[in-house]
PDB file of N, CA and C in Angstrom:
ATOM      1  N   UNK A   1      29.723  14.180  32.375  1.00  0.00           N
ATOM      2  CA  UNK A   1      29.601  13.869  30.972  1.00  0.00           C
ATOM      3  C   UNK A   1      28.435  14.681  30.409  1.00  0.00           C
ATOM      4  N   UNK A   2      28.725  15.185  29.223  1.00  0.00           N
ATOM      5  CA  UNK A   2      27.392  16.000  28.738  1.00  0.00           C
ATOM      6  C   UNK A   2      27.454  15.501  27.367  1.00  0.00           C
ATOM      7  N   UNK A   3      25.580  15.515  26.736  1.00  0.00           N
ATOM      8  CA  UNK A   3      25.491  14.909  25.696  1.00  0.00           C
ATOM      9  C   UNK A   3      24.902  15.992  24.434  1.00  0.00           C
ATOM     10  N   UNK A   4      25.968  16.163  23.574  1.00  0.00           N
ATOM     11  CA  UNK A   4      25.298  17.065  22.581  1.00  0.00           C
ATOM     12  C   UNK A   4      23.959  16.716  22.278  1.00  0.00           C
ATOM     13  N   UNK A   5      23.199  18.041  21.590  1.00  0.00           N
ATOM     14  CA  UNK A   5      21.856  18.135  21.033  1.00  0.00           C
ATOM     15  C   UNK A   5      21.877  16.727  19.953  1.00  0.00           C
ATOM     16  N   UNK A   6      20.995  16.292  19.490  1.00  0.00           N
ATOM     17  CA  UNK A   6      20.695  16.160  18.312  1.00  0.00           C
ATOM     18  C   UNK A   6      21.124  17.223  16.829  1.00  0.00           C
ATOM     19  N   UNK A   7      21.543  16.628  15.870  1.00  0.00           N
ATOM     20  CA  UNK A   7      21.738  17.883  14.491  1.00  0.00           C
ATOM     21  C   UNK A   7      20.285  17.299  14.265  1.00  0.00           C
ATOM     22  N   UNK A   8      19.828  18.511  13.721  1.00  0.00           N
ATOM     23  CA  UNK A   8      18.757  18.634  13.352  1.00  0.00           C
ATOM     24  C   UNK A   8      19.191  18.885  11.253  1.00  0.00           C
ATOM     25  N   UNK A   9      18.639  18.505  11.056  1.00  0.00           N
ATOM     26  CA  UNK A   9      18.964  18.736   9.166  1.00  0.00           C
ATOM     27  C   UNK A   9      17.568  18.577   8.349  1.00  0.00           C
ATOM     28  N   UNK A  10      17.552  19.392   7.203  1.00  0.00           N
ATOM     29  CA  UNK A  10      16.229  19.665   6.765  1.00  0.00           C
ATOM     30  C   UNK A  10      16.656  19.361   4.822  1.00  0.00           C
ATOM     31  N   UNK A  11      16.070  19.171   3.968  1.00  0.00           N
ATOM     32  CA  UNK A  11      16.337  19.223   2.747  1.00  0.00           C
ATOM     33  C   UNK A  11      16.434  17.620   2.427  1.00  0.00           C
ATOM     34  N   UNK A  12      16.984  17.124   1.082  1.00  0.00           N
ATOM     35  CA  UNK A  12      16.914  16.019   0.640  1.00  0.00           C
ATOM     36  C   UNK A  12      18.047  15.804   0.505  1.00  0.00           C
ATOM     37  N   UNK A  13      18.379  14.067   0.970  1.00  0.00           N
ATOM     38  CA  UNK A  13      20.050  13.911   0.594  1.00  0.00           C
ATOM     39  C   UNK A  13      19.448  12.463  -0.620  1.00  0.00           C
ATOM     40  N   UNK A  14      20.623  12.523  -0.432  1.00  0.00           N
ATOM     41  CA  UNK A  14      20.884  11.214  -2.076  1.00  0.00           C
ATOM     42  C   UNK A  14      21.656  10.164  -2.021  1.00  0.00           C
ATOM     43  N   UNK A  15      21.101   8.781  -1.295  1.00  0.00           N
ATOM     44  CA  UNK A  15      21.764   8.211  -0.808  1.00  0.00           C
ATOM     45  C   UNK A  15      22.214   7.160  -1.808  1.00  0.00           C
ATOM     46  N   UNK A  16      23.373   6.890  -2.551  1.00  0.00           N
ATOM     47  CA  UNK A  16      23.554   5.295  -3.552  1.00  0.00           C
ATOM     48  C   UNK A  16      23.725   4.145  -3.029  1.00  0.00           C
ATOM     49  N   UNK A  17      23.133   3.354  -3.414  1.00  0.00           N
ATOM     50  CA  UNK A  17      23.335   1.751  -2.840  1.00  0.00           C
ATOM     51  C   UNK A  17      22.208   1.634  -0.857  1.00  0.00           C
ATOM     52  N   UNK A  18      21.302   2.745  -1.278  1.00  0.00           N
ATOM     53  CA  UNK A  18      19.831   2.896  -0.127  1.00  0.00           C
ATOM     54  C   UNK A  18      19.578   1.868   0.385  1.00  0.00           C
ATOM     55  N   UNK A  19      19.889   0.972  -0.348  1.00  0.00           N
ATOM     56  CA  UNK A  19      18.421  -1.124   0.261  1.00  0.00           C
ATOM     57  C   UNK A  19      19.520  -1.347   1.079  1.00  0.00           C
ATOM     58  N   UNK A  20      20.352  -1.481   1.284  1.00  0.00           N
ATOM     59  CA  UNK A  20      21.279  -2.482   1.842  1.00  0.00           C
ATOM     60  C   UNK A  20      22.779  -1.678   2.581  1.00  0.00           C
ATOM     61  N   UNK A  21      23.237  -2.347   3.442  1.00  0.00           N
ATOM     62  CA  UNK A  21      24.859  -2.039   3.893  1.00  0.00           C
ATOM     63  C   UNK A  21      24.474  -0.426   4.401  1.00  0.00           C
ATOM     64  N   UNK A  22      25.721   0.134   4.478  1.00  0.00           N
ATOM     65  CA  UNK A  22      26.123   1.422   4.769  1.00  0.00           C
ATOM     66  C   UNK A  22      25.258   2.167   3.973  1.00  0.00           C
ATOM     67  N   UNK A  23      24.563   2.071   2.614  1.00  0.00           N
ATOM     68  CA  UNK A  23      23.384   3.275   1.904  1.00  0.00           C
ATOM     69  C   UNK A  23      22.341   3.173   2.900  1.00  0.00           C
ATOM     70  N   UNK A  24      21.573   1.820   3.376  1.00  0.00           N
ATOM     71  CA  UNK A  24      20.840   2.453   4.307  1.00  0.00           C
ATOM     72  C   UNK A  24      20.492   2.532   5.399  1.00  0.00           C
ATOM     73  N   UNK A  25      21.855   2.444   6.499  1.00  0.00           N
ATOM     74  CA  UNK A  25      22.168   3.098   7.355  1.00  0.00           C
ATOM     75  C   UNK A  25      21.947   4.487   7.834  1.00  0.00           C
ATOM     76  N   UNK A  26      22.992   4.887   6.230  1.00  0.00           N
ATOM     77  CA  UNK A  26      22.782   6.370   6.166  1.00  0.00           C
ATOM     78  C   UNK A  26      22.059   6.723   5.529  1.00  0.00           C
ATOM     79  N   UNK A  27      20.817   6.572   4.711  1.00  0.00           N
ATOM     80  CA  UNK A  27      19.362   6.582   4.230  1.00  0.00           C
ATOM     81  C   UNK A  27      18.493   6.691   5.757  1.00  0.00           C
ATOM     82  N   UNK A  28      18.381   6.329   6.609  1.00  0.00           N
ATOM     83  CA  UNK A  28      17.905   6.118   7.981  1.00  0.00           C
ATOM     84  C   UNK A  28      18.593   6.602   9.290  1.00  0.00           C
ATOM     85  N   UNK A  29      19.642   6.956   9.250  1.00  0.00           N
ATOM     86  CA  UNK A  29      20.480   8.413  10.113  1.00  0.00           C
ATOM     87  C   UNK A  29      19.733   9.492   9.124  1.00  0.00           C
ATOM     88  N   UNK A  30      19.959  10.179   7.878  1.00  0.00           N
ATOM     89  CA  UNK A  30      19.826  11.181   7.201  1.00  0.00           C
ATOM     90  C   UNK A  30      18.303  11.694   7.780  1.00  0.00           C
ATOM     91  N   UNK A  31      17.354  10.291   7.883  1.00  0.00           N
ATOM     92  CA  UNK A  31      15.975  10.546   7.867  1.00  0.00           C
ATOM     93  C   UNK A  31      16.035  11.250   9.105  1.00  0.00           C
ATOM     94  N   UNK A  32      16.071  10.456   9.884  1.00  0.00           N
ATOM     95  CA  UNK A  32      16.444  10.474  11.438  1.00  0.00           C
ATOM     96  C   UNK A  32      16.520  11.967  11.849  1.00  0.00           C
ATOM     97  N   UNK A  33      17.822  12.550  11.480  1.00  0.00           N
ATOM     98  CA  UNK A  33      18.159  13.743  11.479  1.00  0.00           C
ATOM     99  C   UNK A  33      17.181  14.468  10.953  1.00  0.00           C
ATOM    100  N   UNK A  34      16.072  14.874   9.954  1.00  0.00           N
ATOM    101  CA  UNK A  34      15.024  15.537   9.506  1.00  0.00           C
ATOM    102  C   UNK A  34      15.123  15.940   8.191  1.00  0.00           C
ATOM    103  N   UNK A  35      16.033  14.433   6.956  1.00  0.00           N
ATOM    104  CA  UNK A  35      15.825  14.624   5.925  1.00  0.00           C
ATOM    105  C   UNK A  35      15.208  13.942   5.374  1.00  0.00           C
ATOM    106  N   UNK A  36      14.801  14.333   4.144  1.00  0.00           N
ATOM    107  CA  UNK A  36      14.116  13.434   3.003  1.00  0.00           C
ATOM    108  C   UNK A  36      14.982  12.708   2.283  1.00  0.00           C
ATOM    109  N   UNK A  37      14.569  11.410   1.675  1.00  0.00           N
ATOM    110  CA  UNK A  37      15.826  10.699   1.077  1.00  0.00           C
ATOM    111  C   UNK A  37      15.197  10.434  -0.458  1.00  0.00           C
ATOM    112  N   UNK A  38      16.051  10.683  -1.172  1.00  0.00           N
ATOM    113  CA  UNK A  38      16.218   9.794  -2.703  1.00  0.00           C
ATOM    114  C   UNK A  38      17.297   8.816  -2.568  1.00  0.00           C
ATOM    115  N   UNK A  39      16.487   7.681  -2.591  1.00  0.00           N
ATOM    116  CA  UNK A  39      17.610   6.181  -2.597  1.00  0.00           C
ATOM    117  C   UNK A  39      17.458   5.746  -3.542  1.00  0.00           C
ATOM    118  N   UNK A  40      18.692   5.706  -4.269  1.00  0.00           N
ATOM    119  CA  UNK A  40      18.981   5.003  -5.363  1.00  0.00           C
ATOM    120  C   UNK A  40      19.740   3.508  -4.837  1.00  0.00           C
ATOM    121  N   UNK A  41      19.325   2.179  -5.816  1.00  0.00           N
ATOM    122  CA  UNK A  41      19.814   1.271  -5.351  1.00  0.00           C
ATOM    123  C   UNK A  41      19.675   0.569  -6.818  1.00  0.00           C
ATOM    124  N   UNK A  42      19.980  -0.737  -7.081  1.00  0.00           N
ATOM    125  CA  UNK A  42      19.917  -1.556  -8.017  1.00  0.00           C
ATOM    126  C   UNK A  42      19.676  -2.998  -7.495  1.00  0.00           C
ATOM    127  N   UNK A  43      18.589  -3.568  -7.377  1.00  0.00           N
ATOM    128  CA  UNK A  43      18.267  -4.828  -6.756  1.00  0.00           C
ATOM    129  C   UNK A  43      17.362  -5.744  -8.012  1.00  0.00           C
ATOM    130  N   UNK A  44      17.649  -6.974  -7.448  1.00  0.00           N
ATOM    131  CA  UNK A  44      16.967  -7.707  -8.307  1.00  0.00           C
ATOM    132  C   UNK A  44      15.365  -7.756  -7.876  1.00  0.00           C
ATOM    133  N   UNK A  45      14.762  -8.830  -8.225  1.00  0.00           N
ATOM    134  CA  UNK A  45      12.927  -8.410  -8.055  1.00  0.00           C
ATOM    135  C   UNK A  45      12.710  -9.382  -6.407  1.00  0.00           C
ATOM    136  N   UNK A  46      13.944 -10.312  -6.255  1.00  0.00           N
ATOM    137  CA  UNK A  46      13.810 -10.863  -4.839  1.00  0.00           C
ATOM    138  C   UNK A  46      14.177  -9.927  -3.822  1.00  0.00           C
ATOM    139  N   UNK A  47      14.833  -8.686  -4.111  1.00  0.00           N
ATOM    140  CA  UNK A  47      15.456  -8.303  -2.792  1.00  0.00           C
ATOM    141  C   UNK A  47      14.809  -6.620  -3.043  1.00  0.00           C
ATOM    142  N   UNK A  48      13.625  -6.623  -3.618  1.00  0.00           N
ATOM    143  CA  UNK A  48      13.230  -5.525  -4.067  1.00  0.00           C
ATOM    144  C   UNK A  48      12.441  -5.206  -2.661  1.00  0.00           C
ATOM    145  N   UNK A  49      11.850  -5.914  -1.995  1.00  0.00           N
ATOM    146  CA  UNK A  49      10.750  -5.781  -0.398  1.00  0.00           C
ATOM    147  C   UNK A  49      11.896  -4.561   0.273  1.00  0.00           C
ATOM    148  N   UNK A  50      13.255  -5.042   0.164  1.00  0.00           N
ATOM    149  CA  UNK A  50      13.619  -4.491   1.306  1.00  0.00           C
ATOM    150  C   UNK A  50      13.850  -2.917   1.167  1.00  0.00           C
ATOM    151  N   UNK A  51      13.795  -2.588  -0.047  1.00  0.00           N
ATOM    152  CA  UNK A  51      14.005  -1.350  -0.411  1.00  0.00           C
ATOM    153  C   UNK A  51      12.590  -0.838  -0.394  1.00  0.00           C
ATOM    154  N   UNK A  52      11.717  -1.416  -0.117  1.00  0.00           N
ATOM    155  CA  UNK A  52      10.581  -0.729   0.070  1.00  0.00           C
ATOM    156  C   UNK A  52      10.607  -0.677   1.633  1.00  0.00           C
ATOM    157  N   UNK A  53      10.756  -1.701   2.141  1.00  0.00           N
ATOM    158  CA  UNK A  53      10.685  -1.344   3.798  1.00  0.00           C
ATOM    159  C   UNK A  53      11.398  -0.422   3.748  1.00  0.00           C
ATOM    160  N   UNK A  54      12.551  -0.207   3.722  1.00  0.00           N
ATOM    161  CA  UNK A  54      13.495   0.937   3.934  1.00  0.00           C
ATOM    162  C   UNK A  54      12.771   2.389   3.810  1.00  0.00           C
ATOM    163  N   UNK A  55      12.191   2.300   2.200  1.00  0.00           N
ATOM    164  CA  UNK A  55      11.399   3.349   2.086  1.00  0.00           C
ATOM    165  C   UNK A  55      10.347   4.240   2.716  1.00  0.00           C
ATOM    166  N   UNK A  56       9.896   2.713   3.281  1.00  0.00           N
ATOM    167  CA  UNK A  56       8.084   2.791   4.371  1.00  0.00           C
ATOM    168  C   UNK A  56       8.676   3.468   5.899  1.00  0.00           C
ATOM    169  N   UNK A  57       9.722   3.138   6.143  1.00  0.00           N
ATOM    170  CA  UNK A  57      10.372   3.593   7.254  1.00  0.00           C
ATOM    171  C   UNK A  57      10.853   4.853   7.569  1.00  0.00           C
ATOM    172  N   UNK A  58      11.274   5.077   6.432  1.00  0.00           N
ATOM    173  CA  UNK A  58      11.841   6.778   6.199  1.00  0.00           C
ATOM    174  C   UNK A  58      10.298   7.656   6.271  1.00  0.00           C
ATOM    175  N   UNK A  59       9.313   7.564   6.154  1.00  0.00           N
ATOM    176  CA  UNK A  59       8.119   7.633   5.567  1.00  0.00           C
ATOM    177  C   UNK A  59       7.310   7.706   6.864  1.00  0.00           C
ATOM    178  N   UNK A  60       7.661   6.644   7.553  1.00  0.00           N
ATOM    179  CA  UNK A  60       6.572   6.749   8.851  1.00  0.00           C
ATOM    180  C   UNK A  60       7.448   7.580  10.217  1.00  0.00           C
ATOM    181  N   UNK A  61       8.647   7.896   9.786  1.00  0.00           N
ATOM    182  CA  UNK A  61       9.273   8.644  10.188  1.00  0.00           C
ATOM    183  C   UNK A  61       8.512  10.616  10.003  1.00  0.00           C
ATOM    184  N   UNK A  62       7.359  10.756   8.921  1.00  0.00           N
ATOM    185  CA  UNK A  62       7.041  12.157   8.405  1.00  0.00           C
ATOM    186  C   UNK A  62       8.315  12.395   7.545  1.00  0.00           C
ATOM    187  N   UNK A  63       8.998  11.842   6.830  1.00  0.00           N
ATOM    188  CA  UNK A  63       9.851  12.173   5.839  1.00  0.00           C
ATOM    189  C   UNK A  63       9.303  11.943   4.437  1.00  0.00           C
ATOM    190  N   UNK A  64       9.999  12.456   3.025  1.00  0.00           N
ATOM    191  CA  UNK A  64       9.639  11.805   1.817  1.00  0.00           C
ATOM    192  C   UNK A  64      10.602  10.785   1.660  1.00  0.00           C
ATOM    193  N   UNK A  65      10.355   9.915   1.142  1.00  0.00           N
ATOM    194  CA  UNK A  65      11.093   9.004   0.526  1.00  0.00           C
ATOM    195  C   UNK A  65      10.807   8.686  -0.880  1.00  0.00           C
ATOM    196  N   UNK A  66      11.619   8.825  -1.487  1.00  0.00           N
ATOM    197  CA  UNK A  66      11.724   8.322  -3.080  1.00  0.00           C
ATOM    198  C   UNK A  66      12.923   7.385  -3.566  1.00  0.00           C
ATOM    199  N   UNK A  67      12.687   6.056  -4.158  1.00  0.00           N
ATOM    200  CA  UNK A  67      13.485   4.838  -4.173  1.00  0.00           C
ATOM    201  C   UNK A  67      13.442   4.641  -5.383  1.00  0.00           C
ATOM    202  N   UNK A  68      14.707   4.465  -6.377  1.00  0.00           N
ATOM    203  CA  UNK A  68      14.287   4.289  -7.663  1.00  0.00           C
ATOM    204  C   UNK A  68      15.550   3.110  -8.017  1.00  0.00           C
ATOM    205  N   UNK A  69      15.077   1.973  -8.624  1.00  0.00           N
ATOM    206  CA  UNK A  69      16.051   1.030  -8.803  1.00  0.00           C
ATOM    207  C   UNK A  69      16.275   0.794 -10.402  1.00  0.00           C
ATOM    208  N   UNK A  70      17.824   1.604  -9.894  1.00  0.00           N
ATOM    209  CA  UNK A  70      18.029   1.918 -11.393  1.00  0.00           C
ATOM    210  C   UNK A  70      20.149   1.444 -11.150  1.00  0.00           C
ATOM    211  N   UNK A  71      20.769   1.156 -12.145  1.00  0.00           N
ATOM    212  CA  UNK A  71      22.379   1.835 -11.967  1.00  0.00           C
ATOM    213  C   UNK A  71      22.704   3.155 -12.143  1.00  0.00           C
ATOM    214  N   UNK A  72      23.045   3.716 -11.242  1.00  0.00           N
ATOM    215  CA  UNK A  72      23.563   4.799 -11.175  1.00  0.00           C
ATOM    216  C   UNK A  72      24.868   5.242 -11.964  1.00  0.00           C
ATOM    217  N   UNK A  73      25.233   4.087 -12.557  1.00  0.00           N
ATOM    218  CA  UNK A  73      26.652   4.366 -13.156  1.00  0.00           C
ATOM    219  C   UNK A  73      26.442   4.001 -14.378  1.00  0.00           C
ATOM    220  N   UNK A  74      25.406   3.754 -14.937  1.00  0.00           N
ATOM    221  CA  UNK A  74      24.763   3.963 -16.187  1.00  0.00           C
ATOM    222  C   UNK A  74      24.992   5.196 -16.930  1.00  0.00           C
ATOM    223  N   UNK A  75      25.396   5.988 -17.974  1.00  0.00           N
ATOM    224  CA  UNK A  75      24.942   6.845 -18.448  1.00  0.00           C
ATOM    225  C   UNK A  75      23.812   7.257 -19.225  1.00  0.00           C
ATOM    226  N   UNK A  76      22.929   5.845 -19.597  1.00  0.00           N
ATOM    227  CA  UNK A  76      21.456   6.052 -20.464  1.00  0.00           C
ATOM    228  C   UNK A  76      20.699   5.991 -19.258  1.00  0.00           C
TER     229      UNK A  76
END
């Protein structure tokens, strides 16, 4: 059995719905791999911690992280 390398990946991805489920999963693979993340999410002010952990994590990883809780499907 042989085990591929690691992908290595560099640049910023853009993850929607970052705090929670499958966004930050892949907010935290992306990092993982050697990107920076912009997570966009929409949370209320109780479930706002976790999108900061998320953030702090990507972060102590040597990544940027930028989290902005906004709707994305907003047009204003």
């Amino acid at each position: 059995m042989t085990s591929d390398p690691p992908i290595r990946l560099s640049g910023w991805a853009l993850v929607l719905g970052a705090s929670s489920g499958f966004g930050e999963a892949t907010a935290s693979a992306l990092a993982e791999a050697g990107m920076s993340v912009v997570g966009v999410h929409l949370d209320r002010r109780a479930t706002l911690p976790n999108a900061e952990r998320i953030a702090n994590e990507i972060r102590r990883q040597g990544r940027e992280a930028l989290f902005f809780n906004v709707n994305a499907a907003d047009p204003d």
